[in-house]
N, C-alpha and C. Protein backbone atom coordinates (compact mmCIF):
# COMPACT_ATOMS: atom_id res chain seq x y z
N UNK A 1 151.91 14.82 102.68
CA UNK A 1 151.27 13.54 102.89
C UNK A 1 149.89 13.55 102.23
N UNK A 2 149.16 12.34 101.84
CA UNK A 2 148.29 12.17 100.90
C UNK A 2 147.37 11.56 101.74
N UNK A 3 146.10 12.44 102.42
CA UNK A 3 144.99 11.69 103.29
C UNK A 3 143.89 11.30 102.30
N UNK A 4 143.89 10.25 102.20
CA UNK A 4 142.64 9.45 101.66
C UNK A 4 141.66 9.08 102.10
N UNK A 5 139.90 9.42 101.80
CA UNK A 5 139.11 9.06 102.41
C UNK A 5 138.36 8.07 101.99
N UNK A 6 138.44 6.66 102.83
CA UNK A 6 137.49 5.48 102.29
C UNK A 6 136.54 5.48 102.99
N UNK A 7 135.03 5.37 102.33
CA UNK A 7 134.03 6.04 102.23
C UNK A 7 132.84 5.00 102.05
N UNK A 8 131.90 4.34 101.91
CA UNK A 8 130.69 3.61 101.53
C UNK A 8 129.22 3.49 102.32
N UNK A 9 128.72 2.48 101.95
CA UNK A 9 127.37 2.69 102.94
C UNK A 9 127.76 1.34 103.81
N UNK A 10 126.78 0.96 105.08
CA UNK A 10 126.84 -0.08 105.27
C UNK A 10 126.64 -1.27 105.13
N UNK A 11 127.23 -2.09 104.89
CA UNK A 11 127.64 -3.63 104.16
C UNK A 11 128.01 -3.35 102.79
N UNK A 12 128.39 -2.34 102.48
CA UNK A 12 129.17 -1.97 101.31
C UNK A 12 130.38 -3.38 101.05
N UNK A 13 131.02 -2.96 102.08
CA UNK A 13 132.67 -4.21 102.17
C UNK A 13 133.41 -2.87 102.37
N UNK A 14 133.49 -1.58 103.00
CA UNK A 14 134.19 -0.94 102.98
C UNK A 14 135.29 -1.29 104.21
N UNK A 15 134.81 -1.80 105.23
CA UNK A 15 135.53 -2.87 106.54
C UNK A 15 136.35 -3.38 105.54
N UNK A 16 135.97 -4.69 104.60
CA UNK A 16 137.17 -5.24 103.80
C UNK A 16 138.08 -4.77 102.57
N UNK A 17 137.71 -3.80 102.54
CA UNK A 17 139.08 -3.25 101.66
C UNK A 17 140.02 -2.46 102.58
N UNK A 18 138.80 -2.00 103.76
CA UNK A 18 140.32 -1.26 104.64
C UNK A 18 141.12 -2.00 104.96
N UNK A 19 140.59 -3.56 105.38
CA UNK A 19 141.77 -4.47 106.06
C UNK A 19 142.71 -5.02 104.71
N UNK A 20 142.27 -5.08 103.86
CA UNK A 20 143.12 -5.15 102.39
C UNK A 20 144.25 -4.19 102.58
N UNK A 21 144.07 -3.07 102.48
CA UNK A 21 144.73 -1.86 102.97
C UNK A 21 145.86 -1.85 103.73
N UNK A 22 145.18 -2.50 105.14
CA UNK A 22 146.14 -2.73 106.30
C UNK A 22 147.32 -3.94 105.75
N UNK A 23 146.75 -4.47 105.39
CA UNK A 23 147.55 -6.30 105.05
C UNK A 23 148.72 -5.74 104.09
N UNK A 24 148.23 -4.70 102.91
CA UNK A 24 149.48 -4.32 102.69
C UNK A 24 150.15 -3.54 102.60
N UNK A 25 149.80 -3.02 104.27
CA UNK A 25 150.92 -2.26 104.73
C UNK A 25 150.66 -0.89 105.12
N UNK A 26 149.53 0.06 104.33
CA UNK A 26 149.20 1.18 104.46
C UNK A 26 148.36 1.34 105.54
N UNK A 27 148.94 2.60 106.18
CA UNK A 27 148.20 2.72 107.69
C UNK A 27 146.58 3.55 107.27
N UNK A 28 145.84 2.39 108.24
CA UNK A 28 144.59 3.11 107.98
C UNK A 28 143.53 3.39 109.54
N UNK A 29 143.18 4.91 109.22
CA UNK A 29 142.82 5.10 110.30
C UNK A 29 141.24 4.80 110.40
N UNK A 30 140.90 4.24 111.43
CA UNK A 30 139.18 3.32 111.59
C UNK A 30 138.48 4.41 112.46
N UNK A 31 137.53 4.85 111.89
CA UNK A 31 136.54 6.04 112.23
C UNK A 31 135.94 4.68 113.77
N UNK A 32 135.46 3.80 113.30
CA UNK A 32 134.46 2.99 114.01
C UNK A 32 134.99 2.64 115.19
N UNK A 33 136.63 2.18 115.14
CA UNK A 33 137.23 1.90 116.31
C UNK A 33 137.16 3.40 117.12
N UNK A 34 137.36 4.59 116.57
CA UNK A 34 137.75 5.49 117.57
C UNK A 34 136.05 5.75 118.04
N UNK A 35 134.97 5.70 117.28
CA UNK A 35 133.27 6.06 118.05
C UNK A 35 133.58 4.74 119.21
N UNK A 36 134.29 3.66 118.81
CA UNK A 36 134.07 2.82 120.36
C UNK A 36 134.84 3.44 121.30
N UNK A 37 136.35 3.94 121.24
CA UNK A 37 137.08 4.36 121.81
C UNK A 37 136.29 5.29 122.81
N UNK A 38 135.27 6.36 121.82
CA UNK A 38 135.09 7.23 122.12
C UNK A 38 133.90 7.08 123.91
N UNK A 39 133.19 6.18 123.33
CA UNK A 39 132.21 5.79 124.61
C UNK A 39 132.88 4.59 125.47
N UNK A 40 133.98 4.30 125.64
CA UNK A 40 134.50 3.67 126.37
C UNK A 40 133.85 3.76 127.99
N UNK A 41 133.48 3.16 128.87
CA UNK A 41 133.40 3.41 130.49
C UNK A 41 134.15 3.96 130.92
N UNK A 42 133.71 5.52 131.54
CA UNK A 42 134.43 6.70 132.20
C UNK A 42 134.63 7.60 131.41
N UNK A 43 134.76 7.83 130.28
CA UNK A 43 134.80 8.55 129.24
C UNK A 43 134.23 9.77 129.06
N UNK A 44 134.52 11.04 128.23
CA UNK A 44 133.76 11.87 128.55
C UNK A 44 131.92 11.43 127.52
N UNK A 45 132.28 10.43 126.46
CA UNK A 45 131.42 10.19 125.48
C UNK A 45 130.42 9.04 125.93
N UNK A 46 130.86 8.00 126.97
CA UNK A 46 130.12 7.28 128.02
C UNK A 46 129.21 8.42 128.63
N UNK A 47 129.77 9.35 129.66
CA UNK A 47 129.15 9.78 130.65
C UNK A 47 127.89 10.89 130.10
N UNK A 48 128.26 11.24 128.65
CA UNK A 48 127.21 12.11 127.62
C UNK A 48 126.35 11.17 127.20
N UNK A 49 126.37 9.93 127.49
CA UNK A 49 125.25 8.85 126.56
C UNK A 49 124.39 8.41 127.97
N UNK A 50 125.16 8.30 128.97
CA UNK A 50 124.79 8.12 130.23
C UNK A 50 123.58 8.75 130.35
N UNK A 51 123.94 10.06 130.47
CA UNK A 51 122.88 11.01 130.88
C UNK A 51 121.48 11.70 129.69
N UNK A 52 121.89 11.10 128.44
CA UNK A 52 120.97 11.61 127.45
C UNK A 52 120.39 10.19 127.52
N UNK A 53 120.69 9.24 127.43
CA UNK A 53 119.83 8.00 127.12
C UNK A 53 119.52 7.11 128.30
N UNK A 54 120.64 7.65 129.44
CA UNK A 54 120.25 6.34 130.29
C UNK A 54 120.51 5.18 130.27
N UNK A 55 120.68 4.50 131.79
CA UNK A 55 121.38 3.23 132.46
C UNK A 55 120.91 1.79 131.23
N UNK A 56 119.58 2.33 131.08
CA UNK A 56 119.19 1.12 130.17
C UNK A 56 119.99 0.78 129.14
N UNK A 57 120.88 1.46 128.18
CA UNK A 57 121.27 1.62 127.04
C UNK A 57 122.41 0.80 127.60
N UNK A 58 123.04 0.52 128.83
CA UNK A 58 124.08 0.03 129.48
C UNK A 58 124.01 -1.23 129.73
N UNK A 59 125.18 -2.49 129.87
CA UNK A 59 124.94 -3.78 130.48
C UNK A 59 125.35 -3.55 131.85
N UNK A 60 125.33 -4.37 132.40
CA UNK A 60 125.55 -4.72 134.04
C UNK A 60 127.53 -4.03 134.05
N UNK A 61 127.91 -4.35 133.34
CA UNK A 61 129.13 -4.18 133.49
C UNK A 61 129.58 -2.78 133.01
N UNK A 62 128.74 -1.92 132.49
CA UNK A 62 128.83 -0.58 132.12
C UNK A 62 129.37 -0.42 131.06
N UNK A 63 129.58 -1.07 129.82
CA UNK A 63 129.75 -1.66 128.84
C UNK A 63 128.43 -0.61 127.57
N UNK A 64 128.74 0.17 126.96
CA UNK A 64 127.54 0.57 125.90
C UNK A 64 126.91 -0.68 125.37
N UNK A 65 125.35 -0.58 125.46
CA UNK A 65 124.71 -1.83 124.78
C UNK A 65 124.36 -1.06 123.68
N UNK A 66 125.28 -1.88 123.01
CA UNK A 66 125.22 -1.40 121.19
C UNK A 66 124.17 -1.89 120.70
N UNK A 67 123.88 -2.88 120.77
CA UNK A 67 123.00 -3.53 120.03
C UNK A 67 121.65 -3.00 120.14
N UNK A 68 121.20 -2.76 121.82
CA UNK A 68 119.72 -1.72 122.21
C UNK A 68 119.91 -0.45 121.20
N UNK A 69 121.16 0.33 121.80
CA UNK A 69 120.86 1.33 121.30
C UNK A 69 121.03 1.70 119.72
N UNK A 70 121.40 0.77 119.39
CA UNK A 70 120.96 0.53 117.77
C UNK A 70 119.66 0.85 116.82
N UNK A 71 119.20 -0.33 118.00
CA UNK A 71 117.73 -0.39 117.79
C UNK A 71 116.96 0.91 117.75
N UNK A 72 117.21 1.64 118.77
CA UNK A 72 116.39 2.76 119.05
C UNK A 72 116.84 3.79 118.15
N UNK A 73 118.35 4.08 117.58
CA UNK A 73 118.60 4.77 116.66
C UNK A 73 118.14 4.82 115.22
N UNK A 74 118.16 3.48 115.04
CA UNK A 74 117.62 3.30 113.52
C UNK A 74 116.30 3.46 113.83
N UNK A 75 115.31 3.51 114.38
CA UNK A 75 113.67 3.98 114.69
C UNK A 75 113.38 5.38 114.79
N UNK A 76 114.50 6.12 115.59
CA UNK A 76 114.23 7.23 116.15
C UNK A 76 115.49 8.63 115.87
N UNK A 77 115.41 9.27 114.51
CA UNK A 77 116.32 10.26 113.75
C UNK A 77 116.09 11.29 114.91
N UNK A 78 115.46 11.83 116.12
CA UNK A 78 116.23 12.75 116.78
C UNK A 78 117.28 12.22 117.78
N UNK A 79 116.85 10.87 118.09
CA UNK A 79 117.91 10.13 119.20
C UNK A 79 119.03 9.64 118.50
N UNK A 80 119.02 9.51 117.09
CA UNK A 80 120.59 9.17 116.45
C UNK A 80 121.38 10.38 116.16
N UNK A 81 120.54 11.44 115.69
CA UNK A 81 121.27 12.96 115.72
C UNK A 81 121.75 12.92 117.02
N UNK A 82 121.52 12.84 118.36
CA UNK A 82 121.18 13.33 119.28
C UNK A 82 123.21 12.60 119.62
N UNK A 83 122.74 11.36 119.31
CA UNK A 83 123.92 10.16 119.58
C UNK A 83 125.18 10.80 118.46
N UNK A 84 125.10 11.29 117.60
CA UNK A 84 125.97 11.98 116.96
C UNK A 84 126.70 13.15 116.84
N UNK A 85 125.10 13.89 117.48
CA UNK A 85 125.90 14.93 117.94
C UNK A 85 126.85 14.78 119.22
N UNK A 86 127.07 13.79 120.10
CA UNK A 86 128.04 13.69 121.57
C UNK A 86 129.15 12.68 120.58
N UNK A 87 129.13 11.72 119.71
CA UNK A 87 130.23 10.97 118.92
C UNK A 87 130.87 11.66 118.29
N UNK A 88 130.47 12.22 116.97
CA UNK A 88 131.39 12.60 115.85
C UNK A 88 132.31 13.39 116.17
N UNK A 89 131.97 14.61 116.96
CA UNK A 89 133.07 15.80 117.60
C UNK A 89 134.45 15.15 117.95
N UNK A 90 133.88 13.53 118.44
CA UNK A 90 135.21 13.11 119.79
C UNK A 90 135.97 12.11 118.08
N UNK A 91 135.44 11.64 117.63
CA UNK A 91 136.13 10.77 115.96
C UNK A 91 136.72 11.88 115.05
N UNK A 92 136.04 12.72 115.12
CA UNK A 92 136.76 14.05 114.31
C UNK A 92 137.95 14.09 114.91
N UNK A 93 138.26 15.03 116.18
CA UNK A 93 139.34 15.19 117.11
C UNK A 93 140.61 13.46 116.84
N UNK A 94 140.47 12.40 116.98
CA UNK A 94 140.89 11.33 116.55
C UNK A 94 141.64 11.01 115.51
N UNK A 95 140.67 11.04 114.88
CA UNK A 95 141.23 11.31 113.31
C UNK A 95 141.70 12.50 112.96
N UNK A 96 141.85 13.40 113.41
CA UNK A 96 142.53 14.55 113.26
C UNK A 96 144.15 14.48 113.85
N UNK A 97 144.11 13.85 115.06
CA UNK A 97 144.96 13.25 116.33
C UNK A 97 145.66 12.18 115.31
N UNK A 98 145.39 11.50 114.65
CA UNK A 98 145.83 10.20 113.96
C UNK A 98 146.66 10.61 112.37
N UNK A 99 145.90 11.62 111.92
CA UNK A 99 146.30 12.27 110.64
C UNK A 99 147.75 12.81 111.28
N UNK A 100 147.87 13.95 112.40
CA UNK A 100 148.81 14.31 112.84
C UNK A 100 150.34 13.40 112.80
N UNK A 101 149.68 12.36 113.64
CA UNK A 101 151.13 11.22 113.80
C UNK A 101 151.56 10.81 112.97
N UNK A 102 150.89 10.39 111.82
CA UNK A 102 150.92 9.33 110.38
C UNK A 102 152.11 10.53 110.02
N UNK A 103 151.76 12.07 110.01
CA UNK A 103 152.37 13.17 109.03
C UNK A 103 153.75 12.86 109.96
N UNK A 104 154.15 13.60 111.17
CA UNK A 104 154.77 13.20 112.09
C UNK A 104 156.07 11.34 111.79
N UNK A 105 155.55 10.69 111.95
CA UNK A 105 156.16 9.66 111.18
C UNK A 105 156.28 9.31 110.21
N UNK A 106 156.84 10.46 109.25
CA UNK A 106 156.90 10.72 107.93
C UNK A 106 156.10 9.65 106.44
N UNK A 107 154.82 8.95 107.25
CA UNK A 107 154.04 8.75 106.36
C UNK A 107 153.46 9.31 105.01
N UNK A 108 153.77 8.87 103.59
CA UNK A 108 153.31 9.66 102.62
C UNK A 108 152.10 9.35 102.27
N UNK A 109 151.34 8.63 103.10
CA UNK A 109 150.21 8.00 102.75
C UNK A 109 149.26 7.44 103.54
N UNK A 110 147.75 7.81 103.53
CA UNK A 110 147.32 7.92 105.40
C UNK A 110 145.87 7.38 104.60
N UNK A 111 144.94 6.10 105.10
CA UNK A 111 143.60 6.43 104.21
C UNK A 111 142.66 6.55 106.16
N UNK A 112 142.13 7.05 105.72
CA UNK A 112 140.82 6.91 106.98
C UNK A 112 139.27 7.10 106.27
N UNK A 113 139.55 5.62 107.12
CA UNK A 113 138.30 4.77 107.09
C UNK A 113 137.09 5.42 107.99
N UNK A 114 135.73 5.67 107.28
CA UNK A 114 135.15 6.78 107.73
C UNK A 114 133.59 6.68 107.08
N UNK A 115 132.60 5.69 107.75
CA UNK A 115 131.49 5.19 107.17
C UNK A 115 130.58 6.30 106.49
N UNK A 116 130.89 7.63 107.55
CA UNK A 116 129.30 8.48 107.97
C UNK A 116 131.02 10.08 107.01
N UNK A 117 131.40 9.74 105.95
CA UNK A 117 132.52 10.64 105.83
C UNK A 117 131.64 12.17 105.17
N UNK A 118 130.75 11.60 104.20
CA UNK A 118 130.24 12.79 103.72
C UNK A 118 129.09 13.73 104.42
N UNK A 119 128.53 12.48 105.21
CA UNK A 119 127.21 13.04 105.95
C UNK A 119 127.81 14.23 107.27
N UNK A 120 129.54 13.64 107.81
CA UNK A 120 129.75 14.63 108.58
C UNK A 120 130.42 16.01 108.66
N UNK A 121 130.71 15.56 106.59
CA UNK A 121 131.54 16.98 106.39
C UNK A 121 133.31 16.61 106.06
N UNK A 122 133.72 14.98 106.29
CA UNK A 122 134.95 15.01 107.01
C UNK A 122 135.07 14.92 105.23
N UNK A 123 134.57 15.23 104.54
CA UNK A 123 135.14 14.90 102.82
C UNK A 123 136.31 16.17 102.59
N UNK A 124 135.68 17.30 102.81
CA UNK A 124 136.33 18.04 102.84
C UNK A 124 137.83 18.55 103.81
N UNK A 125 138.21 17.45 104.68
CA UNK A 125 139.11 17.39 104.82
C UNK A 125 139.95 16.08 103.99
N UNK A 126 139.74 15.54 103.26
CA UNK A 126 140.37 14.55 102.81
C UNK A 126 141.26 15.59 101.08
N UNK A 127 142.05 14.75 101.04
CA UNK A 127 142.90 14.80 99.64
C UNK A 127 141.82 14.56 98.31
N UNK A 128 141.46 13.08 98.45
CA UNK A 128 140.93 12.39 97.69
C UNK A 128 139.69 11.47 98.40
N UNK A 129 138.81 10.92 97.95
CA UNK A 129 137.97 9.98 98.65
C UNK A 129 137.70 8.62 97.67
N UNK A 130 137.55 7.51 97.85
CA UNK A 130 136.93 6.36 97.31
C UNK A 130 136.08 6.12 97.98
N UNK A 131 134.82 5.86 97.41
CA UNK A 131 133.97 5.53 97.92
C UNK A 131 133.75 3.63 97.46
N UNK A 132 133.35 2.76 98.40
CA UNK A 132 132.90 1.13 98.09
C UNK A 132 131.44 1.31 97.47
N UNK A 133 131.47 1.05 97.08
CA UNK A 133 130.02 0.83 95.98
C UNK A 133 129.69 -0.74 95.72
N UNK A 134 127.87 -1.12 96.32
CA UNK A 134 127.79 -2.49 95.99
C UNK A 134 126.22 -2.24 95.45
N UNK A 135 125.95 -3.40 94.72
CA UNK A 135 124.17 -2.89 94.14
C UNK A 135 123.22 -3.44 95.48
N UNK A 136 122.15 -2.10 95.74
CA UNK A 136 121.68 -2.44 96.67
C UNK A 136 121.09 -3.52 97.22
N UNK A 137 120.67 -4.07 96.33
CA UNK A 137 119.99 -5.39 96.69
C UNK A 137 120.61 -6.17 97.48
N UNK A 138 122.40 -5.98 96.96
CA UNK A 138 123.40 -7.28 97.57
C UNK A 138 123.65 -6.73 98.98
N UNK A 139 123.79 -5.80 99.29
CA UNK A 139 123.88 -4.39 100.41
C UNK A 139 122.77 -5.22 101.34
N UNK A 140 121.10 -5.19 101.05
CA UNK A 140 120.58 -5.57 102.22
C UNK A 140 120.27 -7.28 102.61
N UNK A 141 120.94 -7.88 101.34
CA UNK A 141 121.67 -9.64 101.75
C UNK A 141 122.51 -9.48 102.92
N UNK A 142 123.34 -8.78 102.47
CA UNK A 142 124.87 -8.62 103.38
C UNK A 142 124.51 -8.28 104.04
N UNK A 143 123.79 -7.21 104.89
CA UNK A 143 123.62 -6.22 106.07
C UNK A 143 122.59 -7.83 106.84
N UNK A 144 121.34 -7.59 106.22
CA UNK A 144 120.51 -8.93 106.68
C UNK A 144 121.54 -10.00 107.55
N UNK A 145 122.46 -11.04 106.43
CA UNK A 145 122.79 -12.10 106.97
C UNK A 145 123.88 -11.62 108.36
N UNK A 146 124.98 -10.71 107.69
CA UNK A 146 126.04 -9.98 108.84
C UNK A 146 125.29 -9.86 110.26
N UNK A 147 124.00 -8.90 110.53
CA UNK A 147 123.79 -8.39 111.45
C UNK A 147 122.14 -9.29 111.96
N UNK A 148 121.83 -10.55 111.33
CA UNK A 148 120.68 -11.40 111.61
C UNK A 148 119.72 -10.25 111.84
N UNK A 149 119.32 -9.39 110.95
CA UNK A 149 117.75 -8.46 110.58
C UNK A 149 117.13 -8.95 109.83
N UNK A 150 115.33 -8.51 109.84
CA UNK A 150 114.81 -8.43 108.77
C UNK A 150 115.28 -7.95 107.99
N UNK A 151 114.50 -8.18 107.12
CA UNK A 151 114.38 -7.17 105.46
C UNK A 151 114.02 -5.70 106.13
N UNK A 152 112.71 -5.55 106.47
CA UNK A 152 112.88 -4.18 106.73
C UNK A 152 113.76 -3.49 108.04
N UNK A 153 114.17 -3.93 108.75
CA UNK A 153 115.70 -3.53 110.07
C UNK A 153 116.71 -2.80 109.32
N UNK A 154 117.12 -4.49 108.18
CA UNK A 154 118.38 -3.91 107.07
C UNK A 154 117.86 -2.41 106.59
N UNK A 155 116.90 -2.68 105.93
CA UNK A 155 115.95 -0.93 105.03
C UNK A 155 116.03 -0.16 105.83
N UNK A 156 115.85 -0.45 107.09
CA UNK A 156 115.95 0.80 107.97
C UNK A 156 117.49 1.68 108.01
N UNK A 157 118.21 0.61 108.84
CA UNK A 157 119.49 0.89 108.43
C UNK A 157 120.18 1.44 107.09
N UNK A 158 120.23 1.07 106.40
CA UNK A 158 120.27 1.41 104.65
C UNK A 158 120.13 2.89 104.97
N UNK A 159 119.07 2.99 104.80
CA UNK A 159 117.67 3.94 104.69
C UNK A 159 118.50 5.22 105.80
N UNK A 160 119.06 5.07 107.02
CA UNK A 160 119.87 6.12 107.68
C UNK A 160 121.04 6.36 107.34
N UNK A 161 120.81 6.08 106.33
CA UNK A 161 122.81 6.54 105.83
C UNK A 161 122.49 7.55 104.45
N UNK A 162 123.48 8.61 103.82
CA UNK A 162 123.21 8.73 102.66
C UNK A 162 123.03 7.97 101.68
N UNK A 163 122.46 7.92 100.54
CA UNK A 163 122.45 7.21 99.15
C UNK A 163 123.44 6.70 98.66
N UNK A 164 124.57 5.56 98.73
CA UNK A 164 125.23 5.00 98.02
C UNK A 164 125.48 5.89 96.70
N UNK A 165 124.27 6.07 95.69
CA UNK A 165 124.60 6.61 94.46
C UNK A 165 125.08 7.76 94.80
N UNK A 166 125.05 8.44 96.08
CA UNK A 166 125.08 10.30 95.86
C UNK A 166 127.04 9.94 96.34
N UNK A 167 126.66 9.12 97.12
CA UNK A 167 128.63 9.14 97.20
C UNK A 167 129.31 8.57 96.28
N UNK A 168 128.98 8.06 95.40
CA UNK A 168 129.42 7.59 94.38
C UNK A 168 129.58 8.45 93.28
N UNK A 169 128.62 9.53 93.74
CA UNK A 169 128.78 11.12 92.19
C UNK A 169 130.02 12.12 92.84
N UNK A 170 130.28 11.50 94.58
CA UNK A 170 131.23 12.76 94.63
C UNK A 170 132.51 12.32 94.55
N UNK A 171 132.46 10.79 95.23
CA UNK A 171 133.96 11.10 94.65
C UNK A 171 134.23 10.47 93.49
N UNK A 172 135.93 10.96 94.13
CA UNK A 172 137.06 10.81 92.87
C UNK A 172 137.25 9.48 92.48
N UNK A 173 137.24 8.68 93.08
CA UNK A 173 137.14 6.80 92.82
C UNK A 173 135.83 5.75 93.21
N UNK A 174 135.81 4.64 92.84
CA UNK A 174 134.89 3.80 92.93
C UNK A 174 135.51 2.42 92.99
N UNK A 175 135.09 2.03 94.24
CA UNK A 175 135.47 0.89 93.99
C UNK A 175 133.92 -0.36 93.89
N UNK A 176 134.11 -1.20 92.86
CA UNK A 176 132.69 -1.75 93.03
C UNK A 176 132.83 -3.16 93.37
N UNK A 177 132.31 -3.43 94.94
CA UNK A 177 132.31 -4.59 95.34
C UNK A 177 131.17 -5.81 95.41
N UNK A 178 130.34 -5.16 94.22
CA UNK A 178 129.24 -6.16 94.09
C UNK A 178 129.19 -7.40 93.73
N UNK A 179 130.95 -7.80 93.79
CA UNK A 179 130.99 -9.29 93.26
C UNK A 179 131.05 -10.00 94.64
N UNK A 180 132.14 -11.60 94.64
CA UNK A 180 132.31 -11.71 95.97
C UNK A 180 133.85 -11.21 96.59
């Protein structure tokens, strides 16, 4: 079986080529769905965010407040390490869990979708990787209008991810979505 890793920065459009992907037909596994999976209420990845960050980070309904702790991540590189180090372990395991079944149901063809793929190492489990490639400028339009930030919020964000260009030197494909 042929694991493919789709790869970009955020507001790349790497979300819309995976669902391209899905539409026709090829199973693709979503890094992002399983980090929600992963902090679900009761969870072992809830009850690790619980206790490193606290009730605040929580709504009334015990629900992760993504959006706070966003905030505080993109400001604060030991509290997003911190948030990564209790996530990625449990998305690794997942996607590892997911690669399994795809092989298992004699899938010849598996891509997982995987924002943070090079920063966590998971390249080197992949076959092949494509990375989404868009010119930055259009990157902090998109991120801006998508997620209602400033200019500098988007930069921030941007700014915590690797370099677009450096994933673009490693892998094996490119896809460039700087049009519409």
């Amino acid at each position: 079986m042929l694991v493919v890793g789709l790869t970009g920065g955020i507001a790349s459009g790497k979300s819309t080529t995976a669902n391209f992907l899905k539409e026709l037909g090829f199973v693709v596994l979503d890094a992002d769905q399983y980090a929600r999976d992963a902090v679900k209420p009761g969870t072992a990845g809830w009850h690790e965010i619980m206790e490193v960050f606290g009730s605040e980070y929580f709504h009334p309904t015990g629900e992760l407040n993504r959006s706070k702790l966003g905030q505080l991540i993109f400001q604060d590189n030991t509290a997003r390490q911190r948030l990564n180090e209790i996530v990625h372990p449990k998305v690794v395991a997942m996607i590892e869990e997911g690669i399994k079944a795809a092989e298992q149901q004699g899938e010849a063809l598996v891509f997982v979708d995987v924002p943070l793929l090079y920063e966590i190492g998971l390249d080197r489990r992949m076959d092949t990787v494509i990375v989404v490639n868009v010119e930055p400028e259009i990157q902090l339009q998109r991120l801006q209008q998508r997620d209602n930030l400033s200019r500098e919020e988007a930069q921030r964000r941007v700014d915590s991810q690797m370099p677009l260009a450096l994933k673009v030197q490693q892998a094996e494909y490119v896809v460039d979505n700087s049009g519409s």
